[in-house]
Protein backbone atom coordinates (compact mmCIF):
# COMPACT_ATOMS: atom_id res chain seq x y z
CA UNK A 1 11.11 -2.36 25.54
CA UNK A 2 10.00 -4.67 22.79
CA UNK A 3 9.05 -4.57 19.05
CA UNK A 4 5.52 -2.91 19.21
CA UNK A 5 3.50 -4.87 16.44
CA UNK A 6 0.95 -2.76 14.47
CA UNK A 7 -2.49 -3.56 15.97
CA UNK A 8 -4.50 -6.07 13.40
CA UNK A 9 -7.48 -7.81 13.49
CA UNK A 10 -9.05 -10.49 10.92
CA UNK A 11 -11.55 -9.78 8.44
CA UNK A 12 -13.33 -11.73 6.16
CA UNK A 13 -13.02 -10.64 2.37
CA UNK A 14 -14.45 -12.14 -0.52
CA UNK A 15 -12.02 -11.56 -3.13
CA UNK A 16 -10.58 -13.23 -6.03
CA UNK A 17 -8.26 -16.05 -5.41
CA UNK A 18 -6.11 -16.00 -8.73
CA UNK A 19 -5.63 -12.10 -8.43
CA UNK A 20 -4.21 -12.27 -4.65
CA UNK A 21 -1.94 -15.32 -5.51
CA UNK A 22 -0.97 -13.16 -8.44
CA UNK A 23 -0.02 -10.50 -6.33
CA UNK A 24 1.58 -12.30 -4.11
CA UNK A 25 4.10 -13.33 -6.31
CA UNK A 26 4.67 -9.64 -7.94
CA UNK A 27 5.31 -9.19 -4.63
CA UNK A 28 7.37 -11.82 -3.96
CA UNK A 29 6.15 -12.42 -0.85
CA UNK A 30 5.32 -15.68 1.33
CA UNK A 31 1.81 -15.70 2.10
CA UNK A 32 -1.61 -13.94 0.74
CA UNK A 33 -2.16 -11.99 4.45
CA UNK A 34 1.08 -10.39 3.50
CA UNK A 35 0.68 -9.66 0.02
CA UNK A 36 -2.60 -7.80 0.73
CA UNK A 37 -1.36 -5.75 3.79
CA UNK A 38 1.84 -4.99 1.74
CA UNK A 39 -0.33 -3.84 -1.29
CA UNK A 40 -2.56 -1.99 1.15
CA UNK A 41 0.79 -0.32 2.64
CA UNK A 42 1.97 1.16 -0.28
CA UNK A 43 -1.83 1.98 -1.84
CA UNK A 44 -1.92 4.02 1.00
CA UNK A 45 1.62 5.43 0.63
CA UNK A 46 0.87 6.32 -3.02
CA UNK A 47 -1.79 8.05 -2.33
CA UNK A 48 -0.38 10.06 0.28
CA UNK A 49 2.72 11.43 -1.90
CA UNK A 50 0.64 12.12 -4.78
CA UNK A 51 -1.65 14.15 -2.61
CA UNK A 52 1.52 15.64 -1.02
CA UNK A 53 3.03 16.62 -5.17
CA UNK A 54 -0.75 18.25 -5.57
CA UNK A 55 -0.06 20.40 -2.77
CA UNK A 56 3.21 20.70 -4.28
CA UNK A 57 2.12 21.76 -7.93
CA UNK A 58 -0.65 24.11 -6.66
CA UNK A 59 1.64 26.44 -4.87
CA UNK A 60 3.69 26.39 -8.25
CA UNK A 61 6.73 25.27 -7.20
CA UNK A 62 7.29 22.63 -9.66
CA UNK A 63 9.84 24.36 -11.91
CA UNK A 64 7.64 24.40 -15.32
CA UNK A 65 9.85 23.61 -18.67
């Protein structure tokens, strides 16, 4: 059994070309296909464990100070 690679496809994005080579190198990372999947990766990752502390907070069981 091999490495199963995540299915992609190509798109075509009109986007700014300073802001993606500026993420790329917050990134540190060696192309702009990378830097946007990576920042889409953890967008997505964010958003999923703040969704996860709201279900969290709403069942109170976030000690409160």
């Amino acid at each position: 059994m091999g490495v199963e690679r995540p299915h992609m496809v190509r798109k075509t994005l009109l986007i700014n070309p300073e802001k993606v080579e500026k993420l790329r190198k917050l990134l540190k990372v060696d192309s702009q296909s990378e830097a946007v999947r990576q920042a889409i990766d953890e967008t997505l990752a964010y958003s999923e464990a703040l969704a996860a502390a709201r279900r969290i907070q709403s069942r109170r069981q976030f000690a409160r100070p």
